[in-house]
C-alpha atoms as a PDB file:
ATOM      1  CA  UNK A   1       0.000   0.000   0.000  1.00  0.00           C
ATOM      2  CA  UNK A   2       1.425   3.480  -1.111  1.00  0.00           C
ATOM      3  CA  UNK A   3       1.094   5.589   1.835  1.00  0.00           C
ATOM      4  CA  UNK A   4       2.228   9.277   2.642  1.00  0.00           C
ATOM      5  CA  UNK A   5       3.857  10.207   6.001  1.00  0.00           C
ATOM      6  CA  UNK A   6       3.264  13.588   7.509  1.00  0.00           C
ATOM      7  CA  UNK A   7       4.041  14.803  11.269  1.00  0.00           C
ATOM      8  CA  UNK A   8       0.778  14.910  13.512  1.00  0.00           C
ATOM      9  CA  UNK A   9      -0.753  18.250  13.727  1.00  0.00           C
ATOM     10  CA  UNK A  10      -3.220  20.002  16.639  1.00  0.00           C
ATOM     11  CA  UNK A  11      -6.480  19.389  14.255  1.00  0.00           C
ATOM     12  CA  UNK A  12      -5.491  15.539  14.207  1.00  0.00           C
ATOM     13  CA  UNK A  13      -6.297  15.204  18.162  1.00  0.00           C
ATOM     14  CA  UNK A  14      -9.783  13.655  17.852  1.00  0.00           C
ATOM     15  CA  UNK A  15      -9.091  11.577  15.454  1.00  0.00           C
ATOM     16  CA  UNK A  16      -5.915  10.142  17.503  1.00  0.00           C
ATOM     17  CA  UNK A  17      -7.792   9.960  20.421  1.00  0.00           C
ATOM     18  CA  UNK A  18     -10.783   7.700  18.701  1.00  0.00           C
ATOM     19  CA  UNK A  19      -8.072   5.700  16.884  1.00  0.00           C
ATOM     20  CA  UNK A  20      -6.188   4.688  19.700  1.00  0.00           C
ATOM     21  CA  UNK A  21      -9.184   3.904  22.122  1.00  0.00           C
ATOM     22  CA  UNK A  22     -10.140   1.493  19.173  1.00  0.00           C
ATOM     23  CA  UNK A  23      -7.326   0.188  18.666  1.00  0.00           C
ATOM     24  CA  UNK A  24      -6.136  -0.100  22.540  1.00  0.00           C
ATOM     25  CA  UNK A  25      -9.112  -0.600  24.596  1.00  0.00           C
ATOM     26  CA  UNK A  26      -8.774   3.437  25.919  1.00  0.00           C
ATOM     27  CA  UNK A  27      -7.614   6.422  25.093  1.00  0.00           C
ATOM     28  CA  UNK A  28      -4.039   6.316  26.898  1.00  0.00           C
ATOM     29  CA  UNK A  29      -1.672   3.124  27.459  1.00  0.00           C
ATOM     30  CA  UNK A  30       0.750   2.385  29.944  1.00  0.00           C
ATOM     31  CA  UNK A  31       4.473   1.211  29.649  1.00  0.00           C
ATOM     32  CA  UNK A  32       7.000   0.586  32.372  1.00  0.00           C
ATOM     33  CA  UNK A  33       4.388   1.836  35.283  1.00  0.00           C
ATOM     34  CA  UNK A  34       3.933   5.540  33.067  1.00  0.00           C
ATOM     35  CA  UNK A  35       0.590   6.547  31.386  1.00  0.00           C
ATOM     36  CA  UNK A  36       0.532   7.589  28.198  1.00  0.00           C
ATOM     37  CA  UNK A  37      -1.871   9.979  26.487  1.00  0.00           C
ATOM     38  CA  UNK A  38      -0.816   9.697  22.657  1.00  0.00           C
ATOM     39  CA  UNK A  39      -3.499  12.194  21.344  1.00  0.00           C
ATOM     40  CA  UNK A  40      -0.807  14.303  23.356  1.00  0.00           C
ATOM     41  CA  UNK A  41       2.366  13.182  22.132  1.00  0.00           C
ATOM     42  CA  UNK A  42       4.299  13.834  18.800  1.00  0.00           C
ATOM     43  CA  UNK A  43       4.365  11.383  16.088  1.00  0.00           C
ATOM     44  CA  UNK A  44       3.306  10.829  12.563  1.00  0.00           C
ATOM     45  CA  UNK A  45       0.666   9.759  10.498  1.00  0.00           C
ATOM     46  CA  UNK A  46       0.371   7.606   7.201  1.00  0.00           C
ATOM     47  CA  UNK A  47      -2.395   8.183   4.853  1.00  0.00           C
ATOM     48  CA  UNK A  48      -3.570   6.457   1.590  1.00  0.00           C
ATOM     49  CA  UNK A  49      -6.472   7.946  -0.247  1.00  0.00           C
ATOM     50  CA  UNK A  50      -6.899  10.843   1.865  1.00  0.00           C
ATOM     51  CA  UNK A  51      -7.590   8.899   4.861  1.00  0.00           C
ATOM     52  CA  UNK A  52      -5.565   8.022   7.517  1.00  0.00           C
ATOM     53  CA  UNK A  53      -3.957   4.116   7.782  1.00  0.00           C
ATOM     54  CA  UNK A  54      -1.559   4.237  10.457  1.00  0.00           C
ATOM     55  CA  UNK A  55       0.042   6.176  13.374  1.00  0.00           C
ATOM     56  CA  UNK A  56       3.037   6.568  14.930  1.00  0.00           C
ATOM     57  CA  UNK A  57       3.591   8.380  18.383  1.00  0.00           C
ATOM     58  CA  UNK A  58       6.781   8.901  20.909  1.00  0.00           C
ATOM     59  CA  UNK A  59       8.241  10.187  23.845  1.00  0.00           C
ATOM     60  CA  UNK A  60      10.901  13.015  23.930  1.00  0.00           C
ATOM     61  CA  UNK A  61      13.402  12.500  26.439  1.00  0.00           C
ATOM     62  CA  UNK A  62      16.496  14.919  25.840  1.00  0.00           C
ATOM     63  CA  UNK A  63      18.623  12.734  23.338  1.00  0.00           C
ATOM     64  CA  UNK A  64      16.360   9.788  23.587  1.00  0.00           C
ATOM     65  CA  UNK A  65      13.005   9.213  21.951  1.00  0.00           C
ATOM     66  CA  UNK A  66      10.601   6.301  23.172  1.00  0.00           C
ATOM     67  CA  UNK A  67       8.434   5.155  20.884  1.00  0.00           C
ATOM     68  CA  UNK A  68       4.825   5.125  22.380  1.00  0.00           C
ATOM     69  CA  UNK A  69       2.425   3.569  19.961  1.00  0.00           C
ATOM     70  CA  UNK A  70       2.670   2.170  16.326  1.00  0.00           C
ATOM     71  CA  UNK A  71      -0.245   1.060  14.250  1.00  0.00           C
ATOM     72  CA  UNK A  72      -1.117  -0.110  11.135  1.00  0.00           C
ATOM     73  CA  UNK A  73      -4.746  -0.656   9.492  1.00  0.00           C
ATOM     74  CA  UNK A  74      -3.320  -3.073   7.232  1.00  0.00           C
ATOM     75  CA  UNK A  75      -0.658  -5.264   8.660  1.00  0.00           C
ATOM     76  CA  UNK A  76       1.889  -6.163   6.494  1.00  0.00           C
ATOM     77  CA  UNK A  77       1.630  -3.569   3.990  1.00  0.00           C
ATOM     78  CA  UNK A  78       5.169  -2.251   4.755  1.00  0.00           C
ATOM     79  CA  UNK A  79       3.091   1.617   6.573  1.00  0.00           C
ATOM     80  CA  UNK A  80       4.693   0.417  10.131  1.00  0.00           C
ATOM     81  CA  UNK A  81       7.888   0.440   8.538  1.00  0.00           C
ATOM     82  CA  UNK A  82       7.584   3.653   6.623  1.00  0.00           C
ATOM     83  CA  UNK A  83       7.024   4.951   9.847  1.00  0.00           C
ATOM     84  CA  UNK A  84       9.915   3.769  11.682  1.00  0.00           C
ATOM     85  CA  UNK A  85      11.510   4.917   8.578  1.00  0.00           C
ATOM     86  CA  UNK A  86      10.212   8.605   8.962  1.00  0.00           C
ATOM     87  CA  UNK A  87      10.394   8.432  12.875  1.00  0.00           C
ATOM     88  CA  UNK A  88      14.710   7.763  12.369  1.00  0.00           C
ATOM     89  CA  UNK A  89      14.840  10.036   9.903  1.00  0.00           C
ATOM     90  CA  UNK A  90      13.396  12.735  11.936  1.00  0.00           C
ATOM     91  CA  UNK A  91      15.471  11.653  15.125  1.00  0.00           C
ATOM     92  CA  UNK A  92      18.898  12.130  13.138  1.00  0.00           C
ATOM     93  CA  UNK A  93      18.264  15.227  12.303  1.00  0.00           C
ATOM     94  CA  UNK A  94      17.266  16.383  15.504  1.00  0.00           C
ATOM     95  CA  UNK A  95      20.410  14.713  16.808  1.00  0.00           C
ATOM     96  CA  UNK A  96      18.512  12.117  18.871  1.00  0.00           C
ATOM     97  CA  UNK A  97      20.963   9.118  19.965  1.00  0.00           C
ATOM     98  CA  UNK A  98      18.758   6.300  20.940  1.00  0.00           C
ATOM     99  CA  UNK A  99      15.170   5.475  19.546  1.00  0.00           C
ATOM    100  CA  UNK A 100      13.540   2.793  22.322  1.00  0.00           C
ATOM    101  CA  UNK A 101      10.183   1.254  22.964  1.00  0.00           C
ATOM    102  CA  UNK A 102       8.832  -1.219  25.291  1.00  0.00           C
ATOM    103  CA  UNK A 103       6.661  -4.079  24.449  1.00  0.00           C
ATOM    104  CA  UNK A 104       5.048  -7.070  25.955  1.00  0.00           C
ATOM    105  CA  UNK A 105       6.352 -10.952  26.487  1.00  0.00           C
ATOM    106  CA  UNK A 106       3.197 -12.102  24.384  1.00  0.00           C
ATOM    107  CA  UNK A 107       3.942  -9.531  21.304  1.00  0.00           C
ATOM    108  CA  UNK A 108       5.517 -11.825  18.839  1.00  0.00           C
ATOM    109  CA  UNK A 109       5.076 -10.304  16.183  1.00  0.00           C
ATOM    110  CA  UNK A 110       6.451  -6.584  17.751  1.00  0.00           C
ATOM    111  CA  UNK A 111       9.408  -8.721  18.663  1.00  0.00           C
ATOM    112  CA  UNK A 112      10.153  -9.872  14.887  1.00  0.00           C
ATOM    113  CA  UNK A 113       8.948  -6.385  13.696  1.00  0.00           C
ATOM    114  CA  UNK A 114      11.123  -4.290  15.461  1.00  0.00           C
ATOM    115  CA  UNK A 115      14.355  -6.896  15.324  1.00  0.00           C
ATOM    116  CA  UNK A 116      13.736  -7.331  11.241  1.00  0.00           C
ATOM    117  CA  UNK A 117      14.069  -3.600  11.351  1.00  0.00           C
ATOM    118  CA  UNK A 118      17.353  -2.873  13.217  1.00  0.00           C
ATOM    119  CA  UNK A 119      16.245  -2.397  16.988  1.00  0.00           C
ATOM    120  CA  UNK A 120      17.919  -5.089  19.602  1.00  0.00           C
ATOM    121  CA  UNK A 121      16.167  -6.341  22.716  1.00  0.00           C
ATOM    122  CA  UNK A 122      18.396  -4.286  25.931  1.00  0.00           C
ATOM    123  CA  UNK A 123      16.312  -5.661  28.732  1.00  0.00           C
ATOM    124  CA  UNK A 124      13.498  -7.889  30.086  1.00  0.00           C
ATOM    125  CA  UNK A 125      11.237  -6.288  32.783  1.00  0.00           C
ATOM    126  CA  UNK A 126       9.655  -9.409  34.460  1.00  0.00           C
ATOM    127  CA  UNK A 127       6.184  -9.572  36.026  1.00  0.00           C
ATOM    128  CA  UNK A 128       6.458  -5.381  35.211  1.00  0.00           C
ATOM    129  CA  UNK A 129       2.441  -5.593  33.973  1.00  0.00           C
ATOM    130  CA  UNK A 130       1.564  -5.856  37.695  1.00  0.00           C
ATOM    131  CA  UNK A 131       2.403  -2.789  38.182  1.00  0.00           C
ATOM    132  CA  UNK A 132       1.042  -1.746  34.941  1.00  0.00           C
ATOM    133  CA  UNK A 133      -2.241  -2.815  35.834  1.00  0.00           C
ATOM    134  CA  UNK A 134      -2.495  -0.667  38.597  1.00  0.00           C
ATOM    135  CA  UNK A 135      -3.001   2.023  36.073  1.00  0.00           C
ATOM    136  CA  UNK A 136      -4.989  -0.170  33.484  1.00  0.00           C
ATOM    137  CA  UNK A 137      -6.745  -2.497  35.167  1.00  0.00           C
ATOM    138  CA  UNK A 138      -8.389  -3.795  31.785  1.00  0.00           C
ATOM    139  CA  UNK A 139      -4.712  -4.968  30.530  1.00  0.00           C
ATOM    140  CA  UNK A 140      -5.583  -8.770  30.334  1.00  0.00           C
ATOM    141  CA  UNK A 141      -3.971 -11.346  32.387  1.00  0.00           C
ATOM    142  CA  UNK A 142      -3.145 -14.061  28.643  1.00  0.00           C
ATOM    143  CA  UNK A 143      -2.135 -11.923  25.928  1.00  0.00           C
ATOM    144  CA  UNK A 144      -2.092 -13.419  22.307  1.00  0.00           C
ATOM    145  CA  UNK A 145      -1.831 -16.992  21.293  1.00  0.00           C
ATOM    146  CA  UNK A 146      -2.707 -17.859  24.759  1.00  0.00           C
ATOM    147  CA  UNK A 147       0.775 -16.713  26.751  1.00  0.00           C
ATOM    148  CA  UNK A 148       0.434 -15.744  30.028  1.00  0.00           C
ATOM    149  CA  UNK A 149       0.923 -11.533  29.826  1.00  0.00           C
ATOM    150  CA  UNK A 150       3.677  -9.882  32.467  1.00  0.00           C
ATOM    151  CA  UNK A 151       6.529  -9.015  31.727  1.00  0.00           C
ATOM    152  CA  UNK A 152       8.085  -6.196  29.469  1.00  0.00           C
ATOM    153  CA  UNK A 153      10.604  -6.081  26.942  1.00  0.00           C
ATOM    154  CA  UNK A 154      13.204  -3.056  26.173  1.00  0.00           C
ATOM    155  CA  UNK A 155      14.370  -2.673  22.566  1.00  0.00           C
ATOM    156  CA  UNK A 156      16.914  -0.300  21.110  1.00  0.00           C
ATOM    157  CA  UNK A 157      17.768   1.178  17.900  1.00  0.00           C
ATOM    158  CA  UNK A 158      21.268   3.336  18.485  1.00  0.00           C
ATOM    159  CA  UNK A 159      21.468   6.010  15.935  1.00  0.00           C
END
């Protein structure tokens, strides 16, 4: 799918705040014991058609940006990578050194994404979604294909 990728702008807010409660379960998420409003947060958007197919969102943290969320409406169709690809881009130039997220034991595929696309795994966080679920209490206890859902996983991409 050809998509375009353009930074988030103010008049995108609703529509970041009704795709992410669809797409998450609520309108914020939580990672490493933080809440997250991504409606809030920079990022970028792909669109195809005029209409909007995926979303990117991070964290600025002086020389380190944390990727928040990452979506795509159509898996596979290479708009996740385009905007990792758009995300790096934008962190060079600003003179970012480390690009990082934080994912879930159960995320398999996240896990292959990000690896297949140059980030390494930097640390394991284990039982960490007790603490998580403090904060979201709907985060569910199995996570996909049936694995038991605690712990957190730290990947890197040096730049």
């Amino acid at each position: 799918m050809e998509a375009t990728i353009r930074p988030l702008v103010p008049e995108d807010e609703e529509w970041v705040v009704e795709f992410i409660d669809r797409r998450w379960g609520s309108p914020y998420v939580v990672a490493h014991g933080k809440l997250y409003y991504p409606h809030t947060l920079p990022g970028f958007v792909a669109e195809a058609g005029g209409e909007p197919v995926g979303l990117l969102t991070y964290h600025v943290d002086g020389d380190d940006w944390e990727i928040v969320t990452i979506d795509s409406v159509e898996p596979g169709a290479g708009i996740g990578s385009d905007l990792i690809y758009r995300l790096r881009q934008a962190a060079t130039e600003a003179g970012v050194r480390r690009l990082w997220l934080i994912t879930t034991n159960d995320n398999l595929n996240a896990l292959r994404f990000y690896q297949k696309r140059g980030f390494t795994l930097v640390a394991v966080y284990p039982n960490a979604l007790e603490r998580s679920r403090q904060l979201k209490p709907s985060i569910p206890l199995v996570g996909e294909d049936g694995i038991p859902l605690r712990d957190e996983i730290e990947l890197e991409m040096l730049l």
